[in-house]
PDB file of N, CA and C in Angstrom:
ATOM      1  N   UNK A   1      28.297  -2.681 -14.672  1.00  0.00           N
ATOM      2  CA  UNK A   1      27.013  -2.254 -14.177  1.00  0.00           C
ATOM      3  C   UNK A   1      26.094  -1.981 -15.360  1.00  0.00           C
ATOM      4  N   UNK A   2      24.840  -2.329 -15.179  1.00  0.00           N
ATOM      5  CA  UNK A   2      23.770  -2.240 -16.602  1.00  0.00           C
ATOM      6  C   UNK A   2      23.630  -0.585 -16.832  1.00  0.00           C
ATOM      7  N   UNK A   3      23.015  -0.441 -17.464  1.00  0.00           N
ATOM      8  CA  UNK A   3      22.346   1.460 -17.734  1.00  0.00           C
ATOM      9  C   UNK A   3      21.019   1.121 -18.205  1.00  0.00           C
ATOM     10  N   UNK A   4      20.535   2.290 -17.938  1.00  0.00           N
ATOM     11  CA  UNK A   4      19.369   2.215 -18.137  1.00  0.00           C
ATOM     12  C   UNK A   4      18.569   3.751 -18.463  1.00  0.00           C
ATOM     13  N   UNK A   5      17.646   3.218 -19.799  1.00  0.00           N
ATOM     14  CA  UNK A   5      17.715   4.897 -20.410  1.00  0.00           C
ATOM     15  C   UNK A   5      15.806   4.726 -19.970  1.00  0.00           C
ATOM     16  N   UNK A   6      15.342   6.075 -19.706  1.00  0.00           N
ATOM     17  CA  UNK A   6      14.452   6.191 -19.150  1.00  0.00           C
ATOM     18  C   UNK A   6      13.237   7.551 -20.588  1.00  0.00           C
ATOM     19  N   UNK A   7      12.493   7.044 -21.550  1.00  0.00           N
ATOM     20  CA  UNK A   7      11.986   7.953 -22.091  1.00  0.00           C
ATOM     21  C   UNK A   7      10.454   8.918 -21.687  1.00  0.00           C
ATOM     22  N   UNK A   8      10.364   9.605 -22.480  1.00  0.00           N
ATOM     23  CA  UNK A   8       9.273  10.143 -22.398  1.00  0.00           C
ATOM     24  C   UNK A   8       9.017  11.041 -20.552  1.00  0.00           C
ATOM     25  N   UNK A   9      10.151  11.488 -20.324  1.00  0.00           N
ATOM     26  CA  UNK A   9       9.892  12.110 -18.844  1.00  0.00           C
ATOM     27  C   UNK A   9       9.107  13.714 -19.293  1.00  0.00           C
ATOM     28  N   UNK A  10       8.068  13.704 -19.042  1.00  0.00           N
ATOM     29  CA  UNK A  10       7.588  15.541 -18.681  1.00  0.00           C
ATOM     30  C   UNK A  10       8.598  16.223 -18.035  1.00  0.00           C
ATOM     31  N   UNK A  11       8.591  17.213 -18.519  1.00  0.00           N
ATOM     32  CA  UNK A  11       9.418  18.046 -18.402  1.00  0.00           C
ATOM     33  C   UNK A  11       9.448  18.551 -16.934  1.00  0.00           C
ATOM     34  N   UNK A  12       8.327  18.648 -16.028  1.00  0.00           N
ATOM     35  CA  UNK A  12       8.296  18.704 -14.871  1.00  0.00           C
ATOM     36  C   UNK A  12       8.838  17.630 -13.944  1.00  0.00           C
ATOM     37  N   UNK A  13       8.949  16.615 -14.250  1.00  0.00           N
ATOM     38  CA  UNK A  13       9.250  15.514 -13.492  1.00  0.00           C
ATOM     39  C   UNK A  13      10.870  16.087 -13.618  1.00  0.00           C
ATOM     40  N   UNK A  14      11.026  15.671 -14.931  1.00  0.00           N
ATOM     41  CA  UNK A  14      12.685  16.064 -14.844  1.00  0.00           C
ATOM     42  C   UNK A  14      13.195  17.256 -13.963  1.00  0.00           C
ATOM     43  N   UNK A  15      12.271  18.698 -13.851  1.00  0.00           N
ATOM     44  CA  UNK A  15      12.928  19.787 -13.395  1.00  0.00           C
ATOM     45  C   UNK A  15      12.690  19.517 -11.986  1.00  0.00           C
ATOM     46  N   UNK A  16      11.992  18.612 -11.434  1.00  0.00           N
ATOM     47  CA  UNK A  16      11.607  18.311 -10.371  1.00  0.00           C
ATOM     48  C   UNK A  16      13.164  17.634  -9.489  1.00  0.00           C
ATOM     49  N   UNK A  17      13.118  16.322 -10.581  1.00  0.00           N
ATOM     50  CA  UNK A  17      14.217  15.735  -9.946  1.00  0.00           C
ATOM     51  C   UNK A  17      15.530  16.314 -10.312  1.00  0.00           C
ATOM     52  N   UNK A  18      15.888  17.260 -11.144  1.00  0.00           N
ATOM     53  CA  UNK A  18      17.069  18.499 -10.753  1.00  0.00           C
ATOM     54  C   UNK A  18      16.882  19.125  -9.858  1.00  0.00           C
ATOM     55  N   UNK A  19      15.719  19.611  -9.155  1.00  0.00           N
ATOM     56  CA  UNK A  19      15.867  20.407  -7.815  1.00  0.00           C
ATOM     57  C   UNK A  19      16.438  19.648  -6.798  1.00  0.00           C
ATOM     58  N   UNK A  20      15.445  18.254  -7.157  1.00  0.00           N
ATOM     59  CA  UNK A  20      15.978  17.692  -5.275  1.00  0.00           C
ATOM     60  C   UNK A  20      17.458  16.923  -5.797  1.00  0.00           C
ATOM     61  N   UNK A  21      17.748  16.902  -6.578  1.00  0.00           N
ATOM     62  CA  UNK A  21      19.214  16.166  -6.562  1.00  0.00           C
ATOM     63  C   UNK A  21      20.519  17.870  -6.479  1.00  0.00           C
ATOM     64  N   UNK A  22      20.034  18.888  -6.402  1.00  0.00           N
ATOM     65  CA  UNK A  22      20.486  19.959  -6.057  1.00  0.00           C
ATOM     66  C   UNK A  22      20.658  20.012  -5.022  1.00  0.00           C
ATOM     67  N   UNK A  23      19.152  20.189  -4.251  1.00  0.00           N
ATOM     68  CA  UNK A  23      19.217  20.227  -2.616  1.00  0.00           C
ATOM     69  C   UNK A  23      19.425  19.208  -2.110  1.00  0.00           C
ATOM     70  N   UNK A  24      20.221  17.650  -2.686  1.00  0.00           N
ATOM     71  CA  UNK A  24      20.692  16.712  -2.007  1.00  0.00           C
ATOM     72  C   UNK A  24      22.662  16.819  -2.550  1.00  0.00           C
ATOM     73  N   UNK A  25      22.726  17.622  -3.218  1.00  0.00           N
ATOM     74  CA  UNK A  25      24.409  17.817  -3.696  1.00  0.00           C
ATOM     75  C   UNK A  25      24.362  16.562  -4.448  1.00  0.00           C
ATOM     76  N   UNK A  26      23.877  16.037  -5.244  1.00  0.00           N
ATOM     77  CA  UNK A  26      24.258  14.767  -6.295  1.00  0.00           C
ATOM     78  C   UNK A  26      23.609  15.363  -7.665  1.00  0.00           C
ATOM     79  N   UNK A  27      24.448  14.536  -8.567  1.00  0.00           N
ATOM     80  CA  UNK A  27      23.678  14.717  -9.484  1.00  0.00           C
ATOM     81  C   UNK A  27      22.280  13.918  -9.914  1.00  0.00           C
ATOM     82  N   UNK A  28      22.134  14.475 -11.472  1.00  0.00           N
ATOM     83  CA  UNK A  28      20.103  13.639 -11.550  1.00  0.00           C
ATOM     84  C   UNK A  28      20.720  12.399 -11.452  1.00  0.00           C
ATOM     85  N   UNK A  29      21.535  11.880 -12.201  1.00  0.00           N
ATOM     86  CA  UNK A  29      21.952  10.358 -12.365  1.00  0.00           C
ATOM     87  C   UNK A  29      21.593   9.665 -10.740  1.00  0.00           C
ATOM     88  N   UNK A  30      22.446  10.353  -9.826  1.00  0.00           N
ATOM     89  CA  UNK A  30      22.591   9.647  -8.561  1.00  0.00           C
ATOM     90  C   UNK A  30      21.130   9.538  -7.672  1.00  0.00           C
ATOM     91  N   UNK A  31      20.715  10.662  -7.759  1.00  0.00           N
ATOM     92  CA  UNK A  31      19.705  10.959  -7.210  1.00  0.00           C
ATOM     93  C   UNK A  31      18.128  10.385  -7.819  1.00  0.00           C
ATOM     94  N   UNK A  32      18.314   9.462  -8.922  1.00  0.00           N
ATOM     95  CA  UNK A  32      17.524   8.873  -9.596  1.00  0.00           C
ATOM     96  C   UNK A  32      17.784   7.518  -9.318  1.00  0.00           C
ATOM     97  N   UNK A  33      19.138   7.156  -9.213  1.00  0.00           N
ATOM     98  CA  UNK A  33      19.439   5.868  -8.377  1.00  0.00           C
ATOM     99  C   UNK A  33      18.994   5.575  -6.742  1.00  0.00           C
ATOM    100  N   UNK A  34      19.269   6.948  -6.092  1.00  0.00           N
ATOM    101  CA  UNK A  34      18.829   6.970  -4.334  1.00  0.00           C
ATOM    102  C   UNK A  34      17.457   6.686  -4.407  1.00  0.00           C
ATOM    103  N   UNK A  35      16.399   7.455  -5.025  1.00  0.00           N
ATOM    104  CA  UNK A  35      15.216   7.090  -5.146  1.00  0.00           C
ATOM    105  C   UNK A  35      14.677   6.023  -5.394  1.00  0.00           C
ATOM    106  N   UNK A  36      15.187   5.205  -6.693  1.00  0.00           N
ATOM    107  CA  UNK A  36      14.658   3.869  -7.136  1.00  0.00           C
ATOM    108  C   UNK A  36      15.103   2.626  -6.064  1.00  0.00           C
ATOM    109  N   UNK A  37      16.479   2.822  -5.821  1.00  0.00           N
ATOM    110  CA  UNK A  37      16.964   2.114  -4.235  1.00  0.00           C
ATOM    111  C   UNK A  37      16.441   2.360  -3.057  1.00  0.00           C
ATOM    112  N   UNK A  38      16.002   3.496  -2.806  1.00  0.00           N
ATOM    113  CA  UNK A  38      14.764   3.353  -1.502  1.00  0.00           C
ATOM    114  C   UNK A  38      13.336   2.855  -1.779  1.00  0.00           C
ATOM    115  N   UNK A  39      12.822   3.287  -2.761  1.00  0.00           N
ATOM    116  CA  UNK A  39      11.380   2.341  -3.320  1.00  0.00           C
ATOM    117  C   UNK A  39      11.584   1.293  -3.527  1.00  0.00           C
ATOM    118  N   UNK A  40      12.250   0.759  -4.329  1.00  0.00           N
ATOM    119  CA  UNK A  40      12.461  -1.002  -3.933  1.00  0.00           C
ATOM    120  C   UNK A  40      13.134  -1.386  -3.100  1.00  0.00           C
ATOM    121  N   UNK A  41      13.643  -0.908  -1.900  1.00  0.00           N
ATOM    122  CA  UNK A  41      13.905  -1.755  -0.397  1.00  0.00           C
ATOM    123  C   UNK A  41      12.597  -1.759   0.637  1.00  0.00           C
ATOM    124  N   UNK A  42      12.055  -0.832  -0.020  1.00  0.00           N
ATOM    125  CA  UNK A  42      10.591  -0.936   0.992  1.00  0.00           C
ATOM    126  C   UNK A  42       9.751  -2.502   0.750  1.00  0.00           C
ATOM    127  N   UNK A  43       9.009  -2.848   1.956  1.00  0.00           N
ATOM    128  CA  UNK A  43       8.670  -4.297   1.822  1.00  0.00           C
ATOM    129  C   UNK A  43       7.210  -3.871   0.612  1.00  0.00           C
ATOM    130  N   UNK A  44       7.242  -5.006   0.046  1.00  0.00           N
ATOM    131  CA  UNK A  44       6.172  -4.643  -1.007  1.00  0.00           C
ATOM    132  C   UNK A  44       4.739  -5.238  -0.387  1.00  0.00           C
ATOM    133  N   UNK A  45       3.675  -5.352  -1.323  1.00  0.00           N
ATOM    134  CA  UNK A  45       2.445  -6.226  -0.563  1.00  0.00           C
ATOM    135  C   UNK A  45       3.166  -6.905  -1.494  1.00  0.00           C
ATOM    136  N   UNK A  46       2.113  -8.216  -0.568  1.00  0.00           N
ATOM    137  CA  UNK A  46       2.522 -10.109  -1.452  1.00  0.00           C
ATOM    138  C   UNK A  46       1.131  -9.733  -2.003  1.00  0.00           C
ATOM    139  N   UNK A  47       1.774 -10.463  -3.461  1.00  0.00           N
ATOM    140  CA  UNK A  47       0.363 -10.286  -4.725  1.00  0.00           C
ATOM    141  C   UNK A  47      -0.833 -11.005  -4.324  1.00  0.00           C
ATOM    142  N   UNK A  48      -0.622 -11.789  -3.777  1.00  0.00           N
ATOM    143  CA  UNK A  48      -2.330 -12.941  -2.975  1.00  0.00           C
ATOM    144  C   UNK A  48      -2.464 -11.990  -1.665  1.00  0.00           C
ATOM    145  N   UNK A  49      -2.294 -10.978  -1.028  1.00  0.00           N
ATOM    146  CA  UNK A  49      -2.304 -10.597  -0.063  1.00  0.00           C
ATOM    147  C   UNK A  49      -4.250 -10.327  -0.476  1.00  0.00           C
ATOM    148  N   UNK A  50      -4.742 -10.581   0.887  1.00  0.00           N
ATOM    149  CA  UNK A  50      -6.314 -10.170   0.502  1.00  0.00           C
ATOM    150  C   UNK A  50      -6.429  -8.951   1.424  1.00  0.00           C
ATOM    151  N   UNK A  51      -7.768  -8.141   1.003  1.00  0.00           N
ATOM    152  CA  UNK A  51      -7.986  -6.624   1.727  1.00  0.00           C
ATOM    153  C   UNK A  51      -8.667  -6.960   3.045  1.00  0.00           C
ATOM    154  N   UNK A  52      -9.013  -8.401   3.943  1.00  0.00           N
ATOM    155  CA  UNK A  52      -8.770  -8.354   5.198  1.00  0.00           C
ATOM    156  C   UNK A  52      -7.721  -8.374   6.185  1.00  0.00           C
ATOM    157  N   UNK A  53      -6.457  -8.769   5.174  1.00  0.00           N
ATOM    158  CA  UNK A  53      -5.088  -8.836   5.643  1.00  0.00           C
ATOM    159  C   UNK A  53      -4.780  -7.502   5.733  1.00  0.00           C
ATOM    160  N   UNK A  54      -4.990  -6.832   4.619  1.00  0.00           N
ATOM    161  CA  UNK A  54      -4.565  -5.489   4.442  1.00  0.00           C
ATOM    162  C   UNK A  54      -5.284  -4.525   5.583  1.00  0.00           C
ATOM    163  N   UNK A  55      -6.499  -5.035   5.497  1.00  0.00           N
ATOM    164  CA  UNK A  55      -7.019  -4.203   6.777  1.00  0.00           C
ATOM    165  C   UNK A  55      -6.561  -4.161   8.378  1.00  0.00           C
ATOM    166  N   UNK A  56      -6.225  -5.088   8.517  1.00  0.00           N
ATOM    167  CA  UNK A  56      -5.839  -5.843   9.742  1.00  0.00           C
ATOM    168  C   UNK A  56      -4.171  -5.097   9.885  1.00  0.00           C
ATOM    169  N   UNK A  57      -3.434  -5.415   9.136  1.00  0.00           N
ATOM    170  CA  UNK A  57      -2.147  -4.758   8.863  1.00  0.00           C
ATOM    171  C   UNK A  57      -2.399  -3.207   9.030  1.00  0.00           C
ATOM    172  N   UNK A  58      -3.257  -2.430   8.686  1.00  0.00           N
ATOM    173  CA  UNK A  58      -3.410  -1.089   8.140  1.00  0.00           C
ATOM    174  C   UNK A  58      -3.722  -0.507  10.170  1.00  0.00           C
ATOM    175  N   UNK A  59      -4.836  -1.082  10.720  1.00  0.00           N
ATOM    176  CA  UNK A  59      -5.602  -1.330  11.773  1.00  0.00           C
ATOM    177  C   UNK A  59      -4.318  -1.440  12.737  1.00  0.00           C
ATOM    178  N   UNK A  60      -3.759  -2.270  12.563  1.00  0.00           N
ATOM    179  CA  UNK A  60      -2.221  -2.767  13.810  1.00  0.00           C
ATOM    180  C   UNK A  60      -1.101  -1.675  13.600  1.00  0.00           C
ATOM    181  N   UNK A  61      -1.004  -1.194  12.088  1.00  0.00           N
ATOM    182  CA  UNK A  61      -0.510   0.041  13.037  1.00  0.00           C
ATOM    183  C   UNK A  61      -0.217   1.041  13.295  1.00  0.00           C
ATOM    184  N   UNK A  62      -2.053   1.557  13.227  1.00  0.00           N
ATOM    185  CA  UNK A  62      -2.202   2.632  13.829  1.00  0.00           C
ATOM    186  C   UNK A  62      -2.972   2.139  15.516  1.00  0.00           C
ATOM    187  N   UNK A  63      -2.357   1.019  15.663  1.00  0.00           N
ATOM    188  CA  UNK A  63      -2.755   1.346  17.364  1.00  0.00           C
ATOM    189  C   UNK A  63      -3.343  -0.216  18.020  1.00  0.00           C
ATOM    190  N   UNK A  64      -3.839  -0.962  16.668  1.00  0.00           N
ATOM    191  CA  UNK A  64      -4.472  -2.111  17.361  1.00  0.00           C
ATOM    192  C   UNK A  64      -6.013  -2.126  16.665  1.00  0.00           C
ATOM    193  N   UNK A  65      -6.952  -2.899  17.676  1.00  0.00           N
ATOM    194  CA  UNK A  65      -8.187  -3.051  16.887  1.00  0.00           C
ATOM    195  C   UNK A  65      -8.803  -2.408  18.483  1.00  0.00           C
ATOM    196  N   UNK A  66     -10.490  -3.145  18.046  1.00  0.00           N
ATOM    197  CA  UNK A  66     -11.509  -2.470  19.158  1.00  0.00           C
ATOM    198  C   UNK A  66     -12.154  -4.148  19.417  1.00  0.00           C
ATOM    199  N   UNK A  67     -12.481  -4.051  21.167  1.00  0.00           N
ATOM    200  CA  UNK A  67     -13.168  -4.937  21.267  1.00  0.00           C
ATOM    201  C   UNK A  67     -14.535  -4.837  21.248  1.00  0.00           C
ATOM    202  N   UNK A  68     -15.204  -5.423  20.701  1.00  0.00           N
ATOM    203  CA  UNK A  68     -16.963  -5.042  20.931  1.00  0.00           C
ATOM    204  C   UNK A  68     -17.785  -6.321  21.590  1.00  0.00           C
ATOM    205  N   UNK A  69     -18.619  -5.631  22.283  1.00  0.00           N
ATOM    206  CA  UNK A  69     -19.544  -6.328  22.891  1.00  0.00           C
ATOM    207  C   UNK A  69     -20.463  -7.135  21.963  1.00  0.00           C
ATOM    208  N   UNK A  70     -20.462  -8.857  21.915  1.00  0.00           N
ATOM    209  CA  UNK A  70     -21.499  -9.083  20.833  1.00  0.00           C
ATOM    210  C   UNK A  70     -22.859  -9.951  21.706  1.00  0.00           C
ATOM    211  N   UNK A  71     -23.209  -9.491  21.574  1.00  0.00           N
ATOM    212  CA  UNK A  71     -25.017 -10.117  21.919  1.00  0.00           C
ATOM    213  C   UNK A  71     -25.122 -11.326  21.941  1.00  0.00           C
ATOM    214  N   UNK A  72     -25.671 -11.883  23.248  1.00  0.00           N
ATOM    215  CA  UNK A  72     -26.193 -13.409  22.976  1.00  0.00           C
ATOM    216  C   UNK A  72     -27.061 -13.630  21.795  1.00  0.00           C
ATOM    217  N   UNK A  73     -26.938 -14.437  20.942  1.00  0.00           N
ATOM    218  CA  UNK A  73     -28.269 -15.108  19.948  1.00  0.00           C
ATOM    219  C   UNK A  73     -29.340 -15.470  20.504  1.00  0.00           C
ATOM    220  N   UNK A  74     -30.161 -15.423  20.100  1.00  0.00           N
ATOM    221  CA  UNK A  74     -31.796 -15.054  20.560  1.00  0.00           C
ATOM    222  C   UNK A  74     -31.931 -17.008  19.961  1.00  0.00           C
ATOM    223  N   UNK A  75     -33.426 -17.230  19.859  1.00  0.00           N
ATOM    224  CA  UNK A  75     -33.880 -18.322  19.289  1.00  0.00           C
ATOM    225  C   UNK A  75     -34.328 -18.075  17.716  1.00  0.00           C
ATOM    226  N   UNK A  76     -33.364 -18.945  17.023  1.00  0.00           N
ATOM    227  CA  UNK A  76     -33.853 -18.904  15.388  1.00  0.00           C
ATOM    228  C   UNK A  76     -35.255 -18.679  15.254  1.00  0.00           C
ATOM    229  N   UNK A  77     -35.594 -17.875  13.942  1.00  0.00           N
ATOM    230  CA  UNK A  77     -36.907 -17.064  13.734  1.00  0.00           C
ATOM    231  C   UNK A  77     -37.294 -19.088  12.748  1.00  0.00           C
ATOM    232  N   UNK A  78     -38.616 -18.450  12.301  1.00  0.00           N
ATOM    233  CA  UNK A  78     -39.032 -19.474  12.036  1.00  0.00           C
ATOM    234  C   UNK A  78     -39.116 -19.104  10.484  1.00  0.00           C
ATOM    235  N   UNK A  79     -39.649 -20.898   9.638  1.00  0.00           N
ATOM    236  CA  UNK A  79     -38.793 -20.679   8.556  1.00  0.00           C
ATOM    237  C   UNK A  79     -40.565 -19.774   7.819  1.00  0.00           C
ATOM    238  N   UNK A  80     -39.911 -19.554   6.678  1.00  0.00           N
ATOM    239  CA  UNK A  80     -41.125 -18.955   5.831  1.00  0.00           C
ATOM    240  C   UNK A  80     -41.853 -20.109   5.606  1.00  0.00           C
ATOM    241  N   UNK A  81     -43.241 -19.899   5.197  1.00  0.00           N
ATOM    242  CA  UNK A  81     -44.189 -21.113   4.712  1.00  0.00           C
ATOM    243  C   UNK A  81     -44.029 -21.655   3.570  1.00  0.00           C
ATOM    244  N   UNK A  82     -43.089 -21.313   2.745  1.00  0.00           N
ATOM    245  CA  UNK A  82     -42.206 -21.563   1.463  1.00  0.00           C
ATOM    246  C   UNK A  82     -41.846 -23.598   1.886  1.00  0.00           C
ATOM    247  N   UNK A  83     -40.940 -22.952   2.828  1.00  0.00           N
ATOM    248  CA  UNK A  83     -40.385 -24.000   3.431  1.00  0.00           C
ATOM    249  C   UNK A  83     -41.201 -25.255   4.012  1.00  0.00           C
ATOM    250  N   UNK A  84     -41.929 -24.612   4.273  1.00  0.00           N
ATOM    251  CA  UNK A  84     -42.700 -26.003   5.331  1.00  0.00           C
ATOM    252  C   UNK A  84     -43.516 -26.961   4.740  1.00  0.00           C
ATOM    253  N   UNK A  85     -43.783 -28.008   5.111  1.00  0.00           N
ATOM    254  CA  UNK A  85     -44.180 -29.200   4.391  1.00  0.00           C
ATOM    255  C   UNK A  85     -45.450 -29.441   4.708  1.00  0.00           C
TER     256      UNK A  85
END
């Protein structure tokens, strides 16, 4: 199995993850493994994912979307005198 050395932890982080590997009965070692093994089994975003996907995803599920009423189109306005010949 590889190892893996981890530097520069604040000192809070560390006393942090001695508490909860306390109140989980493992040690830091294990309890630094449970953590990194549940964050990477979670599904990740896909890197091309765009923020209407994301929205849409975000939107579905908490419940779905909304339907809205959209307005007939009227008759195109006319063009500016820019335009006209």
């Amino acid at each position: 199995m590889a190892a893996l050395t981890i530097r520069n932890i604040d000192e809070r982080l560390k006393s942090d993850l001695r508490k909860q590997a306390a109140a989980n009965d493992r040690s830091m070692e294990e309890e630094a493994r449970t953590i990194l093994r549940q964050a990477l089994s979670k599904p990740q975003t896909a890197a091309g994912e765009g923020l209407g996907t994301r929205i849409r995803r975000l939107v579905q599920e908490h419940g779905g979307g909304y339907d809205l009423d959209v307005p007939p189109r009227g008759p195109a306005r006319p063009l500016p005198d820019v335009f006209k010949k």
